[in-house]
N, C-alpha and C. Protein backbone atom coordinates (compact mmCIF):
# COMPACT_ATOMS: atom_id res chain seq x y z
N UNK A 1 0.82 -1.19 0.00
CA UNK A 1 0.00 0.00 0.00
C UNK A 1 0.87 1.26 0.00
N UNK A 2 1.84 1.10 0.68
CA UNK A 2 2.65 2.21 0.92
C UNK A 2 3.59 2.83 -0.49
N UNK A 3 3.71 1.50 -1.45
CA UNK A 3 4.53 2.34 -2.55
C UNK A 3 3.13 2.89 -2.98
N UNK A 4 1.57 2.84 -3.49
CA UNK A 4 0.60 3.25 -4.08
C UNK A 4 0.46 4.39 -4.00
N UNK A 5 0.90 5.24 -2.21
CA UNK A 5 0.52 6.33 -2.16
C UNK A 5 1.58 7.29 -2.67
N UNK A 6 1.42 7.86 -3.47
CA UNK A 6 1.99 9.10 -4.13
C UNK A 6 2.74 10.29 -3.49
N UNK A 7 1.68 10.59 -2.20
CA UNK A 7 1.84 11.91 -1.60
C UNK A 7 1.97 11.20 -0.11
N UNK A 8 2.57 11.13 0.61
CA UNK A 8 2.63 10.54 2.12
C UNK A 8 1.61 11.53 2.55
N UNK A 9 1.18 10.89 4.04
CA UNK A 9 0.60 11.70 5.07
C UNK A 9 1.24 12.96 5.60
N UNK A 10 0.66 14.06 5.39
CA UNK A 10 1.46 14.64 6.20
C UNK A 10 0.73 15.36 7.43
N UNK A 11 1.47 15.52 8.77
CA UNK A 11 1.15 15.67 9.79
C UNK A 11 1.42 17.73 10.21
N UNK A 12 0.60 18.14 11.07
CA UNK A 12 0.97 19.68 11.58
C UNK A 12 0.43 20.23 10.29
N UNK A 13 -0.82 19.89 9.70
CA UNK A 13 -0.50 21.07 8.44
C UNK A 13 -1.98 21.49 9.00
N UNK A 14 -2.18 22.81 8.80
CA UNK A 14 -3.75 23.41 8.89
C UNK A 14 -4.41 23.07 7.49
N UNK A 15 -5.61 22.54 7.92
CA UNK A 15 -6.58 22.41 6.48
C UNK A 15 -7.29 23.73 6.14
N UNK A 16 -7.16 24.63 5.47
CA UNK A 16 -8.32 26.12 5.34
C UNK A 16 -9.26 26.14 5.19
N UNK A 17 -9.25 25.18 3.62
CA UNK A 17 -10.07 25.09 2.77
C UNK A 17 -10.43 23.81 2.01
N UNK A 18 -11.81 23.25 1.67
CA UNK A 18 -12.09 21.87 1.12
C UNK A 18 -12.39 22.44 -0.52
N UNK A 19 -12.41 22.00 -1.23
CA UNK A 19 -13.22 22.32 -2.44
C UNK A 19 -13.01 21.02 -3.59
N UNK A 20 -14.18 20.81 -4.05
CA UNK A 20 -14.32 19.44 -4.42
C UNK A 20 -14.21 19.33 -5.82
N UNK A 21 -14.04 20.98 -6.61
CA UNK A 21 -13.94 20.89 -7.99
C UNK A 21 -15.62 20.68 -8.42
N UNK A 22 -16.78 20.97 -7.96
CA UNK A 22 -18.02 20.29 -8.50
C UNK A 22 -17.97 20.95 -10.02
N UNK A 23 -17.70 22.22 -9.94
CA UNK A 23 -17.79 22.97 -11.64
C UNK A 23 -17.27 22.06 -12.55
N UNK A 24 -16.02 21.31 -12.18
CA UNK A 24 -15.54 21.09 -13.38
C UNK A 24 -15.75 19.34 -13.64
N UNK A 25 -17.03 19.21 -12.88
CA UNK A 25 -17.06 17.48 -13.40
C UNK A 25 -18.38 17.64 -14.41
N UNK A 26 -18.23 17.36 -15.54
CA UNK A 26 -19.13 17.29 -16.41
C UNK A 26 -19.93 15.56 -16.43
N UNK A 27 -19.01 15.02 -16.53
CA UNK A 27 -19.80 13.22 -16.38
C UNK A 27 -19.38 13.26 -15.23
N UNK A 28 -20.51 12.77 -14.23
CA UNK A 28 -20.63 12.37 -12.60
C UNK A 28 -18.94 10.53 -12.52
N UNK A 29 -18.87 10.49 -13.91
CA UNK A 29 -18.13 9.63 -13.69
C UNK A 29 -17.01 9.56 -13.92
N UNK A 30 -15.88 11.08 -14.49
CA UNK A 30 -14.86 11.71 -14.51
C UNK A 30 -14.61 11.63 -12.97
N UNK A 31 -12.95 11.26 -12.75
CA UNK A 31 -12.22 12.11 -11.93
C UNK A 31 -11.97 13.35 -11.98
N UNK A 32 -12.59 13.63 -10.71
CA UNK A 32 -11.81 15.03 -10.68
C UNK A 32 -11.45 15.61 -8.82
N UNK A 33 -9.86 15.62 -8.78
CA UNK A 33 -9.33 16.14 -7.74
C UNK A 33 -10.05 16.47 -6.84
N UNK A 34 -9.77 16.13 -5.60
CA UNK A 34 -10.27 17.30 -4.65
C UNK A 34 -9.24 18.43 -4.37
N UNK A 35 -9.05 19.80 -4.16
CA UNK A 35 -8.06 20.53 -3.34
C UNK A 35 -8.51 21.01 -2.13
N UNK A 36 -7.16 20.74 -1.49
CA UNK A 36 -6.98 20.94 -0.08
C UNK A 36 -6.30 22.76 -0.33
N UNK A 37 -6.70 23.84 0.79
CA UNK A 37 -5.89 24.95 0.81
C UNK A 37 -5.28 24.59 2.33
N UNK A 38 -4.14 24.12 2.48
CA UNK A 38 -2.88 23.78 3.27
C UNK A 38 -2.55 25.14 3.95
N UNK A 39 -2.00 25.37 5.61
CA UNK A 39 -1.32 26.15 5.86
C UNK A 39 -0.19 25.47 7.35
N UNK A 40 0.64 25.43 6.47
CA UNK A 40 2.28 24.74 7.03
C UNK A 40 2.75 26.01 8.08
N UNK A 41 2.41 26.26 8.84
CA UNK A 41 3.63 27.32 9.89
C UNK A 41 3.66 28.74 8.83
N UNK A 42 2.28 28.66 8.63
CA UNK A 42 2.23 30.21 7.37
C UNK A 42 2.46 30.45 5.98
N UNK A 43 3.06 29.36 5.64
CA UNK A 43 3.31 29.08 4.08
C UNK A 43 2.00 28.19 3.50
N UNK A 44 1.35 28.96 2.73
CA UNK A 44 0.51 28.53 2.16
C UNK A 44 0.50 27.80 0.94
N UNK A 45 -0.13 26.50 0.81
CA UNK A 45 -0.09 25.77 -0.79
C UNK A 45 -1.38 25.40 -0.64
N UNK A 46 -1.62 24.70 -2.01
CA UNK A 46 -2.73 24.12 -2.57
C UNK A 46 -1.95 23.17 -3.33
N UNK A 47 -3.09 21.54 -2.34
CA UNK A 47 -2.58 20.39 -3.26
C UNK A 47 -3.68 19.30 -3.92
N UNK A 48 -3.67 18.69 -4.73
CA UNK A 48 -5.09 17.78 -4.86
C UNK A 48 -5.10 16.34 -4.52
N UNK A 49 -5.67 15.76 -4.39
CA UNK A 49 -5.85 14.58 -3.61
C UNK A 49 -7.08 14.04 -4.24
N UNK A 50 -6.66 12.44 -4.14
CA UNK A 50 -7.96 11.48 -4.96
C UNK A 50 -9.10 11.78 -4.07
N UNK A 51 -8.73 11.40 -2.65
CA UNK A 51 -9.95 11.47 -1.87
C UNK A 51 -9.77 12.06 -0.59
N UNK A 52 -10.50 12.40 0.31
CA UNK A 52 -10.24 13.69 1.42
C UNK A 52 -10.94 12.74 2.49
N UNK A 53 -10.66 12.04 3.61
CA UNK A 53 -11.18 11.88 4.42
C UNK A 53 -10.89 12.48 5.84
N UNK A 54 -12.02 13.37 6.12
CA UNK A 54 -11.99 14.50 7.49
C UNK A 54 -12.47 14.01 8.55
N UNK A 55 -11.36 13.65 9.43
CA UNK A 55 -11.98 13.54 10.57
C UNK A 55 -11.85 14.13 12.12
N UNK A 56 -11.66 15.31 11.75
CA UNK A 56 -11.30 16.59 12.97
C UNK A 56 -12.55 17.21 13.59
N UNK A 57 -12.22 17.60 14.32
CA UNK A 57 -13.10 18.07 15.58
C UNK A 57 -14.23 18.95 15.35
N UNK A 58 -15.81 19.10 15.77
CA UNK A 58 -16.46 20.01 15.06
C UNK A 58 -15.70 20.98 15.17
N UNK A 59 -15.52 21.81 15.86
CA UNK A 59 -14.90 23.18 16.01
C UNK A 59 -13.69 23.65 14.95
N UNK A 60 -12.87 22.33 14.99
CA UNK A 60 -12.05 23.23 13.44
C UNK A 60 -12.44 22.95 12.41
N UNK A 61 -13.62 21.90 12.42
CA UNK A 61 -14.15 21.57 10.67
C UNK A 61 -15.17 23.14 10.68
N UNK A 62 -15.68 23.69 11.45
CA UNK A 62 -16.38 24.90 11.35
C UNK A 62 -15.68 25.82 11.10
N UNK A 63 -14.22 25.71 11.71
CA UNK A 63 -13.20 26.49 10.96
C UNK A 63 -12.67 27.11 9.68
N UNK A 64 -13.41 25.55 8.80
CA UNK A 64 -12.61 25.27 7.48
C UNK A 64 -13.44 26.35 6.71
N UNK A 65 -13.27 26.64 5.09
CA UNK A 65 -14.13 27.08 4.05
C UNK A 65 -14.54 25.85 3.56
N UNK A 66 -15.85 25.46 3.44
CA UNK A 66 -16.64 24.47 2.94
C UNK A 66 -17.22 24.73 1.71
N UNK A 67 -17.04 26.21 1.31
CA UNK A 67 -18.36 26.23 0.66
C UNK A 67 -18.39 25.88 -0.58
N UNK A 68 -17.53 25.04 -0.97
CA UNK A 68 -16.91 24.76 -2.28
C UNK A 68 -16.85 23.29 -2.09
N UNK A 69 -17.18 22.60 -1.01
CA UNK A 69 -16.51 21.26 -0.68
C UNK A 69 -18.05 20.84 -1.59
N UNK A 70 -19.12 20.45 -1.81
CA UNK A 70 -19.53 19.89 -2.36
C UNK A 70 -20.88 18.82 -1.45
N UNK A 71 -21.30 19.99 -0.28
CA UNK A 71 -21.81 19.00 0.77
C UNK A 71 -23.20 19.46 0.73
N UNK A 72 -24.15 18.82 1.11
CA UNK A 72 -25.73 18.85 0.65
C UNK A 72 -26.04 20.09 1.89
N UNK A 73 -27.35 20.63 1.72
CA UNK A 73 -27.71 21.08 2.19
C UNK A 73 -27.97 20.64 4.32
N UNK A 74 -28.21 19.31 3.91
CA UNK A 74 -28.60 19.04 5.73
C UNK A 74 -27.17 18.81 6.43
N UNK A 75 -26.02 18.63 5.48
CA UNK A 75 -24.63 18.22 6.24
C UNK A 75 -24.13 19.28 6.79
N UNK A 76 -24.26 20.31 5.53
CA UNK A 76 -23.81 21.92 6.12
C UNK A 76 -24.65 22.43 7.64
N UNK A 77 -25.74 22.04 7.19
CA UNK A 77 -26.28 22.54 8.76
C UNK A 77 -26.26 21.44 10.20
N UNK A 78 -26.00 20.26 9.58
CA UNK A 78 -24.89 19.47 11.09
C UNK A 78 -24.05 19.91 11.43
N UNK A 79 -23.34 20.29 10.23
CA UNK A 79 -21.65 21.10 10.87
C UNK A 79 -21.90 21.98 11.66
N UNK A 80 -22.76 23.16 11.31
CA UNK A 80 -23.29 24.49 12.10
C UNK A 80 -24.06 23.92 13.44
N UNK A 81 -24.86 22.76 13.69
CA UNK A 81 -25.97 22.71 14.87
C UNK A 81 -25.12 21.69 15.45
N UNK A 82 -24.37 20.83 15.36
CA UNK A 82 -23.73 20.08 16.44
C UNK A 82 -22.81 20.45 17.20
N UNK A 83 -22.73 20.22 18.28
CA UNK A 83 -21.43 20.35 19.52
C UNK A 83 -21.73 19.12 20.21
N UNK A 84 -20.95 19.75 21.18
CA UNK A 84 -19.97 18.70 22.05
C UNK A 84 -21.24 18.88 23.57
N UNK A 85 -21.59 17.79 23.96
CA UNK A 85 -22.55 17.55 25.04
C UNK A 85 -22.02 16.58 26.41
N UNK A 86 -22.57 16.69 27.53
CA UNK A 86 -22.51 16.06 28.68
C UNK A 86 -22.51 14.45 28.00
N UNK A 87 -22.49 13.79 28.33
CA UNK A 87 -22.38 12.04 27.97
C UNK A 87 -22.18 11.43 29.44
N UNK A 88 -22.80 9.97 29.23
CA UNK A 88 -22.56 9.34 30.15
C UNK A 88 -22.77 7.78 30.10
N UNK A 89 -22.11 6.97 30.30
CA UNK A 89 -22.63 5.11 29.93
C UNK A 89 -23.46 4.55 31.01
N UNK A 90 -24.35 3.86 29.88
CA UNK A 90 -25.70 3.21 30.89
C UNK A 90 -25.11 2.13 30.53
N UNK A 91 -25.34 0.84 31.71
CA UNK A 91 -25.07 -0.59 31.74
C UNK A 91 -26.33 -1.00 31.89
N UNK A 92 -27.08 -2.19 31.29
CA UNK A 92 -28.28 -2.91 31.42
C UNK A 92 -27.80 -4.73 32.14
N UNK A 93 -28.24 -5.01 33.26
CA UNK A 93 -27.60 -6.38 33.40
C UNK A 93 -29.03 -7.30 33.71
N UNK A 94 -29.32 -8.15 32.77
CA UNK A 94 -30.21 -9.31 32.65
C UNK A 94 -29.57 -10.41 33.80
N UNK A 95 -31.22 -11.34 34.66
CA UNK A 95 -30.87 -12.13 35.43
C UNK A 95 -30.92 -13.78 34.18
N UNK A 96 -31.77 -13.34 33.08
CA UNK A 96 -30.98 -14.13 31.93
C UNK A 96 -31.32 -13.72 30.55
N UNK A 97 -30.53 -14.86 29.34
CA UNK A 97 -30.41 -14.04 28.29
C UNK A 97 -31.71 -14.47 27.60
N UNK A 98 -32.73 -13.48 27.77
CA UNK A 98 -34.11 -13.84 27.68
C UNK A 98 -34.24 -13.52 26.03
N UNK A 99 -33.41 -12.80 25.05
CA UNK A 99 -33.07 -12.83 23.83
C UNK A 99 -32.85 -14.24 23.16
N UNK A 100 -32.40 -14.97 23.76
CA UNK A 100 -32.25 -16.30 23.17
C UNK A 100 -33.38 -17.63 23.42
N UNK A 101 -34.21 -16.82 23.74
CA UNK A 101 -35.34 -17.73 24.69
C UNK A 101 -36.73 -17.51 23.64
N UNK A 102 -37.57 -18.41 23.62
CA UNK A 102 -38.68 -18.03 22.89
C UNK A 102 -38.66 -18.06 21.26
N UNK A 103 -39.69 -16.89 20.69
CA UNK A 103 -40.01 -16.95 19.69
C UNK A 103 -38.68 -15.47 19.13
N UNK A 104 -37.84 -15.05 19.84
CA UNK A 104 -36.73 -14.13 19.19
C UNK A 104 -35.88 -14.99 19.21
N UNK A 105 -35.17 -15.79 19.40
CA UNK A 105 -34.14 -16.88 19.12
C UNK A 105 -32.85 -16.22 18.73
N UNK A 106 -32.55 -15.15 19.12
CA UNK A 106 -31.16 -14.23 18.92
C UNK A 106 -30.11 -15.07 19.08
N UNK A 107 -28.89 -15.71 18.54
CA UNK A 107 -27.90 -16.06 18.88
C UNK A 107 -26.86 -14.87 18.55
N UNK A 108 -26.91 -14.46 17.70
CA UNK A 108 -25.61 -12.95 17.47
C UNK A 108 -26.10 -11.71 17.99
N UNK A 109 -25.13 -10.84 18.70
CA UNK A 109 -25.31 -9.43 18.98
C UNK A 109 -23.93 -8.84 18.15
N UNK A 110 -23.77 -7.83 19.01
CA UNK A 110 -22.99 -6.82 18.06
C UNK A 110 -22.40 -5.73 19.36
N UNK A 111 -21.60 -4.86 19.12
CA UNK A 111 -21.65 -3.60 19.94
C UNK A 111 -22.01 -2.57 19.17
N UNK A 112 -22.71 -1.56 19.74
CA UNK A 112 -22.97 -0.50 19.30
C UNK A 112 -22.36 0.82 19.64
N UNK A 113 -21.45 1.86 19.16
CA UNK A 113 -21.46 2.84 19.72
C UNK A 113 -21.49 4.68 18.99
N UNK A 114 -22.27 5.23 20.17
CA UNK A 114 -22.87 6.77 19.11
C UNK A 114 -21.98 7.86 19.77
């Protein structure tokens, strides 16, 4: 995998700006770049990238310029209406596994977490 990638990871860089190029895809089935607007310790570039996966904090993705990134109407306004809330874990403890009993016959679970 590692010779595939072209451009290594790079770490410490500010993201500014997303922009997804939507103007310039004529067939939904053309590549076309995403650019990143990069800021390194104040030196500014612009680079493109196959694919952009963001996964930073609301507060600096609210940071970023989006308005070019290419995001629907209800995502833009998650970015704007979500924060950061109180949380807390509930434990449920059964005296048995009444899921496997009866007419639900559960043998697989899963974990879940939000």
């Amino acid at each position: 995998m590692a010779e595939k990638i072209k451009q290594p990871v790079q770490f410490n860089n500010q993201v500014e700006a997303i922009n997804a190029n939507v103007e310039k895809r004529e067939n939904p089935k053309d590549y076309v770049p995403m650019t990143l607007a990069i800021n390194n310790k104040g030196k500014k570039t612009q680079k493109d990238y196959f694919a952009v996966f963001n996964s930073t904090t609301l507060g600096a993705l609210q940071r970023m310029d989006l308005k070019d990134a290419g995001l629907i109407w209800g995502t833009k306004q998650a970015i704007r209406s979500l924060g950061y809330g109180a949380s807390c874990k509930v434990a449920i403890k059964f005296k048995t596994a009444w899921w496997q009993q009866g007419d639900l016959d559960i043998k697989k679970g899963g974990i879940a977490r939000t």
